[in-house]
C-alpha atoms as a PDB file:
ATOM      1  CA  UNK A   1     -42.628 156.062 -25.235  1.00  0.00           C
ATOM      2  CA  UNK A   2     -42.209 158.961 -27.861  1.00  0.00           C
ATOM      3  CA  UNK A   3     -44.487 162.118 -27.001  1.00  0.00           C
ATOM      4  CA  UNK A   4     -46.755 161.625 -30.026  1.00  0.00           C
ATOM      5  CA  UNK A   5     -47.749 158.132 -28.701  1.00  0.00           C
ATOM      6  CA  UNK A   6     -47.982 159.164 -25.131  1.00  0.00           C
ATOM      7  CA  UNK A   7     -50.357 162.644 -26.758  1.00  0.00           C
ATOM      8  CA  UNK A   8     -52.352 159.884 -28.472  1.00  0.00           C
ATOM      9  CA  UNK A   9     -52.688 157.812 -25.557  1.00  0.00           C
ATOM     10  CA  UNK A  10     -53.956 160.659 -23.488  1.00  0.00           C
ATOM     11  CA  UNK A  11     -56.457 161.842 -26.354  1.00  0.00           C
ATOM     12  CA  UNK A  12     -57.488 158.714 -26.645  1.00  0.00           C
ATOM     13  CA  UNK A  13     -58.451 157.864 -22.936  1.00  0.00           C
ATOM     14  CA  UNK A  14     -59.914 161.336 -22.397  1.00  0.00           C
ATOM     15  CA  UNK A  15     -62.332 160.813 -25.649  1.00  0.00           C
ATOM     16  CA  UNK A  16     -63.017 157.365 -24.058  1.00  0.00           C
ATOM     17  CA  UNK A  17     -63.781 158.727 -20.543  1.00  0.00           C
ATOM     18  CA  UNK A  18     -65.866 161.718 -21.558  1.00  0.00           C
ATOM     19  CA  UNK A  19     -68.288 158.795 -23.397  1.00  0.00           C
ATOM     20  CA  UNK A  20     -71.179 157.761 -20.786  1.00  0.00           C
ATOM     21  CA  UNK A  21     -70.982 154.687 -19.705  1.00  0.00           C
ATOM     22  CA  UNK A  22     -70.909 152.701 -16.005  1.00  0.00           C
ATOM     23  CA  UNK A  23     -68.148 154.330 -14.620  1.00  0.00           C
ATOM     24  CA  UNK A  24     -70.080 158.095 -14.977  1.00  0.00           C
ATOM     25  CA  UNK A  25     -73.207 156.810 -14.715  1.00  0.00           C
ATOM     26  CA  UNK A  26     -72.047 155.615 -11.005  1.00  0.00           C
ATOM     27  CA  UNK A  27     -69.907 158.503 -10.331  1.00  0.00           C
ATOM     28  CA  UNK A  28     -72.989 161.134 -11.393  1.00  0.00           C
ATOM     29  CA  UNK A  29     -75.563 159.072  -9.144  1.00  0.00           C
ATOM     30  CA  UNK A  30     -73.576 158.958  -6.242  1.00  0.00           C
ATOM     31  CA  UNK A  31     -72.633 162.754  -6.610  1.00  0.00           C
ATOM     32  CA  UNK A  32     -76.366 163.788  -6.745  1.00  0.00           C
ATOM     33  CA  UNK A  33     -77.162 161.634  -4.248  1.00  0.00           C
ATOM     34  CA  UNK A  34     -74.424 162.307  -1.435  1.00  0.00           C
ATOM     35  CA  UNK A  35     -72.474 165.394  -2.763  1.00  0.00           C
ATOM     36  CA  UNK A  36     -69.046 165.668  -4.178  1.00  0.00           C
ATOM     37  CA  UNK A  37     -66.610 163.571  -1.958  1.00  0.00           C
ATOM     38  CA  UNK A  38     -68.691 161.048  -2.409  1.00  0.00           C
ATOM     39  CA  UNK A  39     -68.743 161.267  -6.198  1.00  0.00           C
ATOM     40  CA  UNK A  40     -65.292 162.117  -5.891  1.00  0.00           C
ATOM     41  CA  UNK A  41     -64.315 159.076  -3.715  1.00  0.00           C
ATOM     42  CA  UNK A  42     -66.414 156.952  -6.713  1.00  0.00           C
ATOM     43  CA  UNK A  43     -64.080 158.191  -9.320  1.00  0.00           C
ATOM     44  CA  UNK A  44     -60.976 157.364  -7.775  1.00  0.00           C
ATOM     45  CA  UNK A  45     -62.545 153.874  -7.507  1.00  0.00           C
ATOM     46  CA  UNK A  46     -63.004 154.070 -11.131  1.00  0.00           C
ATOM     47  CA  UNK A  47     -59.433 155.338 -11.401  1.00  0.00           C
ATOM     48  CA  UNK A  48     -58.305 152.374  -9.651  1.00  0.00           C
ATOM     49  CA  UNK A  49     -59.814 150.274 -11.394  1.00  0.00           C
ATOM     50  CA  UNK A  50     -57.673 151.884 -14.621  1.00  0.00           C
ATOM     51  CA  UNK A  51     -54.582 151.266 -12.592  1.00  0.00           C
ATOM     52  CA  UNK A  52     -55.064 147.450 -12.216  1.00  0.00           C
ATOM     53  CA  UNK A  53     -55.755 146.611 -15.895  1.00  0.00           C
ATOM     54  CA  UNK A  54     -52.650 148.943 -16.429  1.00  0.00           C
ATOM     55  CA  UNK A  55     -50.327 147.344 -14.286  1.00  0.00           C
ATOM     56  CA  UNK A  56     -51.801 143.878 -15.475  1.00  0.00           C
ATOM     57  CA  UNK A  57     -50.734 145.125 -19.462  1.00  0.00           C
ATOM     58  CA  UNK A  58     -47.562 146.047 -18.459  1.00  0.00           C
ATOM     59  CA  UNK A  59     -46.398 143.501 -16.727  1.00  0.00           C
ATOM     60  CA  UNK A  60     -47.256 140.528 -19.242  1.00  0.00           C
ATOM     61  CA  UNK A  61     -50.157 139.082 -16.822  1.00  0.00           C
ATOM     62  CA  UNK A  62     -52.501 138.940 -20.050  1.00  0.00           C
ATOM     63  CA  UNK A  63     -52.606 135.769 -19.973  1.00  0.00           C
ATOM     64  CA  UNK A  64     -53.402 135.753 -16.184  1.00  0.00           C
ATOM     65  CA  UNK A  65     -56.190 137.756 -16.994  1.00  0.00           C
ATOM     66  CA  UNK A  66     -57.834 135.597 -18.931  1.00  0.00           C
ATOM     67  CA  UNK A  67     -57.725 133.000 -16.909  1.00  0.00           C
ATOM     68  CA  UNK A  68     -59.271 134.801 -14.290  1.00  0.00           C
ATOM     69  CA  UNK A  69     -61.907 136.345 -17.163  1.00  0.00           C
ATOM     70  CA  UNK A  70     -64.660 134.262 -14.961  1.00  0.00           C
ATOM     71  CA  UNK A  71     -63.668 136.180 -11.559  1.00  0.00           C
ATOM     72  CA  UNK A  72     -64.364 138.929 -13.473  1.00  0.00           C
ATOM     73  CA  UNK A  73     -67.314 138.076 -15.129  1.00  0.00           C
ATOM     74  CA  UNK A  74     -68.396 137.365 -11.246  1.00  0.00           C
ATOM     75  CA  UNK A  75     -67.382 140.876  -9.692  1.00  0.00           C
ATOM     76  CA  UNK A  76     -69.395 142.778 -12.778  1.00  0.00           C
ATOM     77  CA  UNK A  77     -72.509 141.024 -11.390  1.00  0.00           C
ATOM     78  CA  UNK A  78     -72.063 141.480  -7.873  1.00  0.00           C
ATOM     79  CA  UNK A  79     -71.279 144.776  -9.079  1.00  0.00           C
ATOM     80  CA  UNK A  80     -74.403 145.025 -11.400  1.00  0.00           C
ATOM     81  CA  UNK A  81     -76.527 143.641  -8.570  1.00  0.00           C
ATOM     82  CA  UNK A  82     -74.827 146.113  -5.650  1.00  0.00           C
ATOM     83  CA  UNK A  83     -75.849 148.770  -8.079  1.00  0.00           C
ATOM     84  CA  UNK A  84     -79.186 148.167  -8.298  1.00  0.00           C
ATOM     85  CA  UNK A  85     -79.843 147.472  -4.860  1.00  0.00           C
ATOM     86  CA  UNK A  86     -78.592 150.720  -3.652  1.00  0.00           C
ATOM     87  CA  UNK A  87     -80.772 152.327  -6.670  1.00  0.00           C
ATOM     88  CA  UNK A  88     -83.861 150.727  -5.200  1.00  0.00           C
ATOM     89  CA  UNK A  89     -82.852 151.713  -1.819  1.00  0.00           C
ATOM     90  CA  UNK A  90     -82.866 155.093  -3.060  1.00  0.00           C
ATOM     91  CA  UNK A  91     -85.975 155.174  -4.711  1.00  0.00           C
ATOM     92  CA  UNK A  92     -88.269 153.643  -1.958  1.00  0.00           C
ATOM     93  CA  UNK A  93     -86.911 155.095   0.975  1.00  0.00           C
ATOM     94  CA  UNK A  94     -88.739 158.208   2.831  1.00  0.00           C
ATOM     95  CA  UNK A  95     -86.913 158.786   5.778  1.00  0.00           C
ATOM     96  CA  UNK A  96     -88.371 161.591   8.231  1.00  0.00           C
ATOM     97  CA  UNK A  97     -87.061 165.018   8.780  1.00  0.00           C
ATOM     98  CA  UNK A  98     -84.952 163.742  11.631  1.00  0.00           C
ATOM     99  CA  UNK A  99     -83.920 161.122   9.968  1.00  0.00           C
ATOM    100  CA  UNK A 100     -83.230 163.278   6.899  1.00  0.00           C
ATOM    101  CA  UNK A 101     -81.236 165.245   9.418  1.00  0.00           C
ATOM    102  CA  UNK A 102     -79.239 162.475  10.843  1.00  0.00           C
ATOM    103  CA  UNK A 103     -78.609 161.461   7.541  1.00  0.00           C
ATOM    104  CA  UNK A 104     -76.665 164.271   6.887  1.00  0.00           C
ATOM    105  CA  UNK A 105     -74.383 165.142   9.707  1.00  0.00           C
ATOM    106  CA  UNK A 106     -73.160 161.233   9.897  1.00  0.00           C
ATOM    107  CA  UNK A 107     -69.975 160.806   8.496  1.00  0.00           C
ATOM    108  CA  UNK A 108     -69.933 159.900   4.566  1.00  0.00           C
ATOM    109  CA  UNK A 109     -68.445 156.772   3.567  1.00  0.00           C
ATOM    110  CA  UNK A 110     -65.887 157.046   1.088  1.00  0.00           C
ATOM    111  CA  UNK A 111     -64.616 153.701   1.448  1.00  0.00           C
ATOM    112  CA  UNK A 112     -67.924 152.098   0.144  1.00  0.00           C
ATOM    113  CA  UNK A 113     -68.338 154.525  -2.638  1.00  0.00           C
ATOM    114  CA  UNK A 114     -65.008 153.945  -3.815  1.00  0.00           C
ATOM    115  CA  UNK A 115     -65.685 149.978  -3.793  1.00  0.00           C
ATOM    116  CA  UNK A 116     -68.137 151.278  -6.506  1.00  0.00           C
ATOM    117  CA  UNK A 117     -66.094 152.894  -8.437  1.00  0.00           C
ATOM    118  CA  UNK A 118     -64.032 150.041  -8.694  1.00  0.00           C
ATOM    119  CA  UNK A 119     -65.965 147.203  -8.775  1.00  0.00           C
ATOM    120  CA  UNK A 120     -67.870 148.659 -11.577  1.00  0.00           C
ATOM    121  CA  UNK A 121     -64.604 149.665 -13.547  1.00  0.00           C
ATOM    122  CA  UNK A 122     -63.064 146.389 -13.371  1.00  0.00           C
ATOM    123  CA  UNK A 123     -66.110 144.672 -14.587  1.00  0.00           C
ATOM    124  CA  UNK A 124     -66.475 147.380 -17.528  1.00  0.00           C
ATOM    125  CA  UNK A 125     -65.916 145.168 -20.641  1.00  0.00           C
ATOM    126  CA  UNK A 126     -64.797 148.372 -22.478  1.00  0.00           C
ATOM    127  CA  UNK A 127     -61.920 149.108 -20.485  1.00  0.00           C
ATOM    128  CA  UNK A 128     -61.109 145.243 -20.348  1.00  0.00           C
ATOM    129  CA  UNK A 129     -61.153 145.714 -23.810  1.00  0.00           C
ATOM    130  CA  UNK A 130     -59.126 148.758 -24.451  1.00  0.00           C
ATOM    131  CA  UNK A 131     -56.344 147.681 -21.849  1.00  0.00           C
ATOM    132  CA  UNK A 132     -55.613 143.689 -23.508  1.00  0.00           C
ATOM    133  CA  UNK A 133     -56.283 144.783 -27.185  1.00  0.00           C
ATOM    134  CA  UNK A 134     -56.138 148.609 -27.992  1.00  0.00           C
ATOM    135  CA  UNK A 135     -53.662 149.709 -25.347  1.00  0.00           C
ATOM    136  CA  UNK A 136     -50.671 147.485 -26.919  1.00  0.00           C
ATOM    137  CA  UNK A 137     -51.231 149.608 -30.085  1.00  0.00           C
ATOM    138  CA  UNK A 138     -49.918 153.062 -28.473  1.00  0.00           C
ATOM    139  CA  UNK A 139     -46.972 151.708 -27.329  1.00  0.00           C
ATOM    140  CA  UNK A 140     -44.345 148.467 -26.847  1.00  0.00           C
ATOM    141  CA  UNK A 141     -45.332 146.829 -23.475  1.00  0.00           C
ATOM    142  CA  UNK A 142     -42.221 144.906 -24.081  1.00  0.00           C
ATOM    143  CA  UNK A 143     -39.518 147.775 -23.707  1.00  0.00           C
ATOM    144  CA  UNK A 144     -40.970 150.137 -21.017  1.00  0.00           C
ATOM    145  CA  UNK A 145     -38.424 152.112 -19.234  1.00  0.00           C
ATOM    146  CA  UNK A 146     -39.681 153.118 -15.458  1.00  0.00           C
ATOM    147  CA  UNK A 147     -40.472 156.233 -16.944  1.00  0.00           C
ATOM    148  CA  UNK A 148     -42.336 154.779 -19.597  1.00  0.00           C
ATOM    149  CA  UNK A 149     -44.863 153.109 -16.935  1.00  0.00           C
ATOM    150  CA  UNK A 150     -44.941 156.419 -14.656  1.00  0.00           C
ATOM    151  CA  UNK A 151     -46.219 158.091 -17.400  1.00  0.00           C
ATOM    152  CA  UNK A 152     -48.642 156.003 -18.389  1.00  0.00           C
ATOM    153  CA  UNK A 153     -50.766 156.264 -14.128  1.00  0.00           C
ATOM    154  CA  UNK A 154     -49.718 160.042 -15.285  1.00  0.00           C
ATOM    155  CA  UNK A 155     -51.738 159.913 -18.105  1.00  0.00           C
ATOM    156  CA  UNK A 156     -54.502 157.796 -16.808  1.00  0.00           C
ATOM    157  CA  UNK A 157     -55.205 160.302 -13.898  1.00  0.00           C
ATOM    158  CA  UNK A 158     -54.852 163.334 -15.737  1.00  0.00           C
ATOM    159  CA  UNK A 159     -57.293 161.508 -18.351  1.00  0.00           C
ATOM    160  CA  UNK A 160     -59.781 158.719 -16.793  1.00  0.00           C
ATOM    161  CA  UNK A 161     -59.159 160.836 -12.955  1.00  0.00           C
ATOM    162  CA  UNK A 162     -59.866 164.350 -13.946  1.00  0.00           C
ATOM    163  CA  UNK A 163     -62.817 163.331 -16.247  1.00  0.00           C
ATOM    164  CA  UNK A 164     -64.700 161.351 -13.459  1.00  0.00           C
ATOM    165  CA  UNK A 165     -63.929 164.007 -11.236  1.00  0.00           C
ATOM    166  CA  UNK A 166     -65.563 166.526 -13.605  1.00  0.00           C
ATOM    167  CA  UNK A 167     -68.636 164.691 -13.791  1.00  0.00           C
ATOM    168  CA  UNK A 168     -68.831 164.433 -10.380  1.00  0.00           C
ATOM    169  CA  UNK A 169     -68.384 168.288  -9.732  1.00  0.00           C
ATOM    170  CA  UNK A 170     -70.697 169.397 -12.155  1.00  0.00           C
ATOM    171  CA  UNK A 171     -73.442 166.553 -10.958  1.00  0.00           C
ATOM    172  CA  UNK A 172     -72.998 167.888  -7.090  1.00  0.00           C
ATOM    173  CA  UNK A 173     -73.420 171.102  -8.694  1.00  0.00           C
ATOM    174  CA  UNK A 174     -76.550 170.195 -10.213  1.00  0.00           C
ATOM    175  CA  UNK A 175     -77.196 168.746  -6.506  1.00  0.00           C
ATOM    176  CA  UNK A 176     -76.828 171.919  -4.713  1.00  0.00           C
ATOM    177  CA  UNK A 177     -79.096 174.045  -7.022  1.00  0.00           C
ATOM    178  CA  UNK A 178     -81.983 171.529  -6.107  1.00  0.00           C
ATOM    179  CA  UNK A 179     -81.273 171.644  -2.118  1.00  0.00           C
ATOM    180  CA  UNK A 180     -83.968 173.865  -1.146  1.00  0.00           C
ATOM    181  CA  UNK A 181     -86.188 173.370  -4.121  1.00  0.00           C
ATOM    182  CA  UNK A 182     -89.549 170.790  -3.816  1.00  0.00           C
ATOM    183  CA  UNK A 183     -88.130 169.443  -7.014  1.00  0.00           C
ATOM    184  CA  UNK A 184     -85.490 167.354  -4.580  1.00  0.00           C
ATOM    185  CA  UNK A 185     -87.928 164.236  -4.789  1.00  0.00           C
ATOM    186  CA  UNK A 186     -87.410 164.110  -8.585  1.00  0.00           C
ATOM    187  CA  UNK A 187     -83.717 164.767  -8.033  1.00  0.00           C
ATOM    188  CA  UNK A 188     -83.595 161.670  -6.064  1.00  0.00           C
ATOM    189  CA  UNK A 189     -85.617 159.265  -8.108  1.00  0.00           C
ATOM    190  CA  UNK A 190     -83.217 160.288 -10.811  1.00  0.00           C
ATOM    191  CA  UNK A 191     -80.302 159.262  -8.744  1.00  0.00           C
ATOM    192  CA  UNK A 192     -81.576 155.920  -8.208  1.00  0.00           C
ATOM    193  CA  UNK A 193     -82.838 155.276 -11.590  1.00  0.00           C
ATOM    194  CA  UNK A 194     -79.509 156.302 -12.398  1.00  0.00           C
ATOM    195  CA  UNK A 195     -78.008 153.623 -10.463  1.00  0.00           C
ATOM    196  CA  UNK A 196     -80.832 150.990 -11.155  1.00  0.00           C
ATOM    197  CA  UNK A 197     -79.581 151.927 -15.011  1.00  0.00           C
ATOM    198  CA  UNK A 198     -75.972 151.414 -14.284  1.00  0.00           C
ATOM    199  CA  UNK A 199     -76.223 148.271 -12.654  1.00  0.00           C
ATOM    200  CA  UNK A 200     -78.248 146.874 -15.723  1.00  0.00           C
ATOM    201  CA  UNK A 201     -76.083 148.666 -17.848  1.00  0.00           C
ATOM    202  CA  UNK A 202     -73.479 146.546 -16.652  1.00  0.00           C
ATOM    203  CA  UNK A 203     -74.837 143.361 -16.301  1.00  0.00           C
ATOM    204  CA  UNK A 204     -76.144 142.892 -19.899  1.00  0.00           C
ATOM    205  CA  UNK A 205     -73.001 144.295 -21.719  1.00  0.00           C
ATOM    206  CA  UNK A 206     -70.946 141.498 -23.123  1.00  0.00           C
END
């Protein structure tokens, strides 16, 4: 991989990942709803996601990928559907100020927001897309050094990871300003819409 195609790989994924779509969408939702690790732990999950249709391209398992197109067709609606079920669960609950309180100190879990992440990633038709029909274009998948593929979960994470994480920081950001403000109702009907949005977002895009 020459650096001019590895600079225009990188360009290219960070152009792609700073344009909204499912994978910020869940990452911002889940930061404004539960705080940075958890919007953090979302992006990795998109990140992941990244790294599978990466190590699927480079290893020639096109071809098992579309044969397994309708197991992915199946996890973007489970995903779609998770997605709006944890929106709704947003919306309509009203938990008390204990329960508020209890809400809080419990431990966060990362694991589950990270299934997000990924779920929603891998059932993203745009970076199906990119990774079996653009990502050939940057480079020869059929003469990559070790190097080569390093590079390339280099360039994803300093592209796709650092994005994701960006939204995330600026959206628990936006979180934190609203913490003592009455305003935190709207805050969280946002988040869930936000979710609701993603999850329908991903269902209906072919």
């Amino acid at each position: 991989m020459t650096i001019t195609s590895a600079f225009a790989l990188y360009t290219t994924m960070i152009v792609l990942a700073l344009l909204p779509g499912p994978g910020v969408i869940v990452v911002v939702a889940r930061s404004l709803d539960s705080g940075f690790r958890q919007g953090l732990a979302t992006a990795m999950g998109v990140l992941s996601g990244d790294f599978v249709f990466i190590t699927l391209a480079v290893f020639g398992l096109a071809a098992l990928a579309e044969v397994m197109g309708s197991f992915f067709v199946v996890i973007k609606y489970i995903g779609a559907a998770y997605l709006i079920y944890l929106g709704f669960s947003l919306i309509t609950s009203e938990p008390s100020a204990a329960e508020a309180e209890k809400e809080a100190t419990k431990p966060a879990n990362h694991s589950a927001s990270f299934l997000v992440g990924l779920i929603t990633s891998i059932g993203n038709p745009k970076v199906i897309l990119f990774y079996f029909s653009f990502f050939p274009a940057f480079l020869d998948l059929e003469n990559l050094s070790i190097t080569d593929v390093s590079l390339l979960f280099i360039i994803a994470t300093l592209s796709v990871g650092v994005v994701m994480a960006g939204y995330a920081y600026v959206a628990a950001k936006t979180k934190s300003s609203f913490a003592a403000s009455p305003k935190t109702k709207y805050l969280k009907f946002g988040s869930g819409a936000l979710l609701m949005g993603g999850g329908l977002f991903v269902a209906l895009r072919s």
